[in-house]
N, C-alpha and C. Protein backbone atom coordinates (compact mmCIF):
# COMPACT_ATOMS: atom_id res chain seq x y z
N UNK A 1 -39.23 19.32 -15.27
CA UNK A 1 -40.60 19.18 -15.70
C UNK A 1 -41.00 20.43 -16.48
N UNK A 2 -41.56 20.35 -17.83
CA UNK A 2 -41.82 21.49 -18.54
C UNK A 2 -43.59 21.50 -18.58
N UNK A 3 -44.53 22.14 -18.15
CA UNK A 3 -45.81 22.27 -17.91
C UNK A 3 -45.64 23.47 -19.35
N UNK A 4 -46.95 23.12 -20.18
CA UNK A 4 -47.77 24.43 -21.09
C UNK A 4 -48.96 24.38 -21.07
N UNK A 5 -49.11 25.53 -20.83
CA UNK A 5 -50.77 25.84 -20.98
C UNK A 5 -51.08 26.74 -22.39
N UNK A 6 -52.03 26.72 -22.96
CA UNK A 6 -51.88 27.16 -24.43
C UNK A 6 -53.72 27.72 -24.28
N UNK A 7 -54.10 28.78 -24.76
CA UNK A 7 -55.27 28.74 -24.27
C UNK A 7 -55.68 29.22 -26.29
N UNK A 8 -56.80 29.12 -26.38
CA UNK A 8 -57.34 29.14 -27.22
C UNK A 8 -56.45 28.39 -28.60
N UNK A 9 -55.93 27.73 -28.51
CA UNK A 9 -55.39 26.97 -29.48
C UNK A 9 -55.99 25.80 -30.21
N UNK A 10 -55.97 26.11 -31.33
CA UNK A 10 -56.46 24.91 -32.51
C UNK A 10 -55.31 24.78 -33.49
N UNK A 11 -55.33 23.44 -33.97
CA UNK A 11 -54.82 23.43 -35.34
C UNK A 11 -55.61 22.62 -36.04
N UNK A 12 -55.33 22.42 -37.18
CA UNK A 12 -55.46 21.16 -38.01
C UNK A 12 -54.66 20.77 -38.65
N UNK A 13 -54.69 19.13 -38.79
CA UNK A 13 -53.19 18.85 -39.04
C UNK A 13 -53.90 17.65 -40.56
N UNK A 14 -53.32 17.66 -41.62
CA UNK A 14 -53.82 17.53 -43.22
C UNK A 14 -52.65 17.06 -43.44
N UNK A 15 -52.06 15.86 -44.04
CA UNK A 15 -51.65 15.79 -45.02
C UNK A 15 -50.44 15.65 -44.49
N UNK A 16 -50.15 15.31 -43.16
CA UNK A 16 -48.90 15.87 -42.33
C UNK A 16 -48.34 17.47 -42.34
N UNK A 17 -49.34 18.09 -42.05
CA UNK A 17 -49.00 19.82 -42.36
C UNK A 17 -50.38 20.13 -40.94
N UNK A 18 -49.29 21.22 -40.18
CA UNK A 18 -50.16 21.75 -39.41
C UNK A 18 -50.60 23.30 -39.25
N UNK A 19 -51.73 23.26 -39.24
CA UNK A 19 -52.02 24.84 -39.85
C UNK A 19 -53.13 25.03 -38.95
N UNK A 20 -52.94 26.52 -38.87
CA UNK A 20 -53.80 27.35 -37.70
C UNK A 20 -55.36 27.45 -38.37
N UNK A 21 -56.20 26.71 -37.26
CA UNK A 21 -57.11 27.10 -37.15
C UNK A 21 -57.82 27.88 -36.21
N UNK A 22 -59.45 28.65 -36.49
CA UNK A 22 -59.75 29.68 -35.82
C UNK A 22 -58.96 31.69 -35.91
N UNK A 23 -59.64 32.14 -34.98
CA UNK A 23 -58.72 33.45 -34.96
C UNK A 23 -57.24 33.41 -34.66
N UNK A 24 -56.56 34.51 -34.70
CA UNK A 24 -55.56 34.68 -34.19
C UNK A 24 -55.27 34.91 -32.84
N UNK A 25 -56.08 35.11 -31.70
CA UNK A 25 -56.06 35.43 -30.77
C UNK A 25 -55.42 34.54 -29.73
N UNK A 26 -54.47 33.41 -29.84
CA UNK A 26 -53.54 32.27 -29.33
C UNK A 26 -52.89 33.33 -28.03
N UNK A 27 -52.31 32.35 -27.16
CA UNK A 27 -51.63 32.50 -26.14
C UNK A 27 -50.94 31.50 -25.58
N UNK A 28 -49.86 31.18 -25.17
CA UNK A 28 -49.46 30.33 -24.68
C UNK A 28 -48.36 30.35 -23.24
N UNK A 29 -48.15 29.80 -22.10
CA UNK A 29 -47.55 29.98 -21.18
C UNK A 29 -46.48 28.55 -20.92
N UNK A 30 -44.94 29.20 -20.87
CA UNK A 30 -44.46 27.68 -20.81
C UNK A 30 -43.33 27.83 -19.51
N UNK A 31 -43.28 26.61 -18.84
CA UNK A 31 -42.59 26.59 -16.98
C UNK A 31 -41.92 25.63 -17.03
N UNK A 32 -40.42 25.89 -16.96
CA UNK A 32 -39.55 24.42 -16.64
C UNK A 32 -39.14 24.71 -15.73
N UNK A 33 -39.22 23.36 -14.63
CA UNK A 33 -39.06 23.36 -13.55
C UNK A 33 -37.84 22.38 -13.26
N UNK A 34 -36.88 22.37 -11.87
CA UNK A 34 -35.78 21.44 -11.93
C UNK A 34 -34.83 21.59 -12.77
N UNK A 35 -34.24 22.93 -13.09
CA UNK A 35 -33.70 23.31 -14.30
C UNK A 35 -31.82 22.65 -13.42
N UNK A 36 -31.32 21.52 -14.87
CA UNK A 36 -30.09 21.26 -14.50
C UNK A 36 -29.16 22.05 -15.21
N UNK A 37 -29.38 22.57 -16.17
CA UNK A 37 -28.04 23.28 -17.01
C UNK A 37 -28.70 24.47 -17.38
N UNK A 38 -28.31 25.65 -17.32
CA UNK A 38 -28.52 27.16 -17.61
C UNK A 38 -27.14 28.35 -18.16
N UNK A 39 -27.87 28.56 -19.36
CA UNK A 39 -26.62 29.56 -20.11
C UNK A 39 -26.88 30.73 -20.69
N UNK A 40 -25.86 31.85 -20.60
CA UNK A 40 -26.33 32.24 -21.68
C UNK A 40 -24.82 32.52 -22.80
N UNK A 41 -25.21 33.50 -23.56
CA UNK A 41 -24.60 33.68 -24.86
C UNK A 41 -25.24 34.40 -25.94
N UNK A 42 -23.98 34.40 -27.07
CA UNK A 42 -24.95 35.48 -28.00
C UNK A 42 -25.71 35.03 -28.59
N UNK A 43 -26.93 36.14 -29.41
CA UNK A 43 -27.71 35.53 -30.21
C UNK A 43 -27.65 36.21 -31.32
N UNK A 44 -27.26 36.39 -32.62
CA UNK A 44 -27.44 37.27 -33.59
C UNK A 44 -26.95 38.16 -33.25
N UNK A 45 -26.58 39.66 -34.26
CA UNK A 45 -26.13 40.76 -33.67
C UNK A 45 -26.31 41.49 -32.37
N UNK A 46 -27.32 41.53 -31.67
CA UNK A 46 -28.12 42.46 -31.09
C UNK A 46 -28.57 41.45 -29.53
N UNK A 47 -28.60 40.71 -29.82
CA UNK A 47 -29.20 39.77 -28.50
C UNK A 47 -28.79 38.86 -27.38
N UNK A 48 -29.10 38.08 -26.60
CA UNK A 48 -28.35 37.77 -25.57
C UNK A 48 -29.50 36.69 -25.31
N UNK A 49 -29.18 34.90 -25.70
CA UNK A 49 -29.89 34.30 -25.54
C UNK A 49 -29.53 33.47 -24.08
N UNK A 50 -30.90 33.35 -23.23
CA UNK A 50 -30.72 32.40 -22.11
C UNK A 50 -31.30 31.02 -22.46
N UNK A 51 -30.85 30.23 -22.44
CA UNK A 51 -30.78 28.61 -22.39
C UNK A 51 -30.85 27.65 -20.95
N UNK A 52 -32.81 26.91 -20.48
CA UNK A 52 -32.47 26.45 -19.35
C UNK A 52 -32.75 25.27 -19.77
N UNK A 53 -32.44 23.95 -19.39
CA UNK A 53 -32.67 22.85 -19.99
C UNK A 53 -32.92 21.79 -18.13
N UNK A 54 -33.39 21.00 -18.42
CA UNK A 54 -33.81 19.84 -16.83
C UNK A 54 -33.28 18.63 -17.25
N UNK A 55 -33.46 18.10 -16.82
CA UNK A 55 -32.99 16.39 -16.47
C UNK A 55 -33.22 15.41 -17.88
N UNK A 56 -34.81 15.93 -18.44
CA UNK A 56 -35.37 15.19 -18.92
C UNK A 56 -34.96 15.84 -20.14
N UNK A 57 -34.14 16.73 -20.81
CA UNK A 57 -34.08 17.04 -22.12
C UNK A 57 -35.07 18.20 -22.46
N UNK A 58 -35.83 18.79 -21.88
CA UNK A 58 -36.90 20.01 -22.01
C UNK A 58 -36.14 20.77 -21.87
N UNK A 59 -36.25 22.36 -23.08
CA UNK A 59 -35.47 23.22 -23.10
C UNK A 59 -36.26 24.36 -23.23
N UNK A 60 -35.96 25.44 -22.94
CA UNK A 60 -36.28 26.81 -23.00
C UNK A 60 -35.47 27.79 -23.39
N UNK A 61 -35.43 28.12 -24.56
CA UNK A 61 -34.72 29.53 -24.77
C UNK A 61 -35.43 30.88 -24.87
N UNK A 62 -34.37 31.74 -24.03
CA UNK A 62 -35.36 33.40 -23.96
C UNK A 62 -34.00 33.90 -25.08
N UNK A 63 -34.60 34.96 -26.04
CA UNK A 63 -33.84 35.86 -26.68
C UNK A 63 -34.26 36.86 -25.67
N UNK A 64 -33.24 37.84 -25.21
CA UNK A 64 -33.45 39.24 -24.82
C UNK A 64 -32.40 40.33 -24.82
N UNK A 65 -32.66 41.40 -25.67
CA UNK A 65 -32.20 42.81 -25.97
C UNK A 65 -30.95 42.95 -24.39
N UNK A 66 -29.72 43.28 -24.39
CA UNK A 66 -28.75 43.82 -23.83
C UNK A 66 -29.26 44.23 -22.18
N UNK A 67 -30.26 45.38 -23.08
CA UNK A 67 -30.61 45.90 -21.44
C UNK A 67 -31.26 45.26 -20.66
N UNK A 68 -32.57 43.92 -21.38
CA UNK A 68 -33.20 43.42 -20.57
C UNK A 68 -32.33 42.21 -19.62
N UNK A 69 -31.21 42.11 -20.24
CA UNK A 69 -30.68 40.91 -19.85
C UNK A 69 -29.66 41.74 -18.53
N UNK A 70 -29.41 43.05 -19.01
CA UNK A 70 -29.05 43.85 -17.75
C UNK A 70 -29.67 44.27 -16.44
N UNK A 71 -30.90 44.13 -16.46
CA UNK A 71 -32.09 44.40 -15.80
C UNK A 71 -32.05 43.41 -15.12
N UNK A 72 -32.14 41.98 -15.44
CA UNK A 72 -32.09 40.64 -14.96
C UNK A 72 -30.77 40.57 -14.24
N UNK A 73 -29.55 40.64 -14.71
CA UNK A 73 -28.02 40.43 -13.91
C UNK A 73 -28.72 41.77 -12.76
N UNK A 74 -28.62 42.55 -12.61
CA UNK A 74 -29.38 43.68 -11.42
C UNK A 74 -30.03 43.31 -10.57
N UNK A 75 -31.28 42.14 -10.46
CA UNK A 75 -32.06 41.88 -9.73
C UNK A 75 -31.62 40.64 -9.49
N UNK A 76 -30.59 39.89 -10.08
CA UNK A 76 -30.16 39.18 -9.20
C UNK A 76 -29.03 39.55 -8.53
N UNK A 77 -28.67 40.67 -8.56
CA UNK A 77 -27.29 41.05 -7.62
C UNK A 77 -28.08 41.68 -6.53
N UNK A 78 -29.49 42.33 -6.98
CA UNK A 78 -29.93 42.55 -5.50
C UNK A 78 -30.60 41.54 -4.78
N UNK A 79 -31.17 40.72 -5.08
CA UNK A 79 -31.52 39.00 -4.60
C UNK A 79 -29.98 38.68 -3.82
N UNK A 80 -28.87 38.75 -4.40
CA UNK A 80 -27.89 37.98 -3.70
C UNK A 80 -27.89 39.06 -2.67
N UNK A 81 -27.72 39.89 -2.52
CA UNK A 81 -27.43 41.02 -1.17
C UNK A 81 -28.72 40.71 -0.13
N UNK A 82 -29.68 40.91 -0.73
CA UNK A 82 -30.88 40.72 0.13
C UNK A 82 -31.69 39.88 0.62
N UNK A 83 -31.63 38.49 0.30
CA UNK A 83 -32.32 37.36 0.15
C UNK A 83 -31.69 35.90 0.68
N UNK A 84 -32.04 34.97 1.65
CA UNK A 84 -31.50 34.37 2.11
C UNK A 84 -31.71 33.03 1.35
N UNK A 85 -31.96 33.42 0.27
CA UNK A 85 -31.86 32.30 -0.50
C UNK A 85 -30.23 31.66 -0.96
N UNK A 86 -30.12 32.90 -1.04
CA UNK A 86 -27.77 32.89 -1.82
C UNK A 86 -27.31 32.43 -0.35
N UNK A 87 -28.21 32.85 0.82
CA UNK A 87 -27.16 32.42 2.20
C UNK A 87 -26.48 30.65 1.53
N UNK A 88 -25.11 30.58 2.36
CA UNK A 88 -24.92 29.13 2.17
C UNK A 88 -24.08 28.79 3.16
């Protein structure tokens, strides 16, 4: 299940063309839940893309820089030591 919440968002859509209306001040928040397939791999020179996708075909990709993606492998190696979630 992929939920977004988008807060101050407008467009207008002309002509089959969709174009920003209002300020720039957009935000958006996006949550997939029930995730069946998860990857990662490279992205361009420099990056390290994660890929989670669900049941239903909803996908999410994160680009993130080396270290952040190091930061992440870290806290889940301390999750697996500490957390009885990895128990099995």
């Amino acid at each position: 299940m992929l939920t977004l919440n988008l807060e101050n968002f407008m467009i207008e859509l002309k002509d089959g063309s969709l174009k920003n209306v209002g300020p720039t001040n957009k935000s958006a928040t996006a949550k997939l839940f029930a995730v069946e397939d998860a990857g990662a791999r490279e992205f361009g020179d420099k990056r390290v893309k994660l890929v989670f996708e669900d049941d239903e075909g909803n996908e999410i990709q994160v680009a993130l820089f080396p270290e952040q993606a190091r930061a992440i492998a870290d806290d889940l190696a301390d999750l697996e030591e500490s957390s009885p979630i990895f128990d099995e």
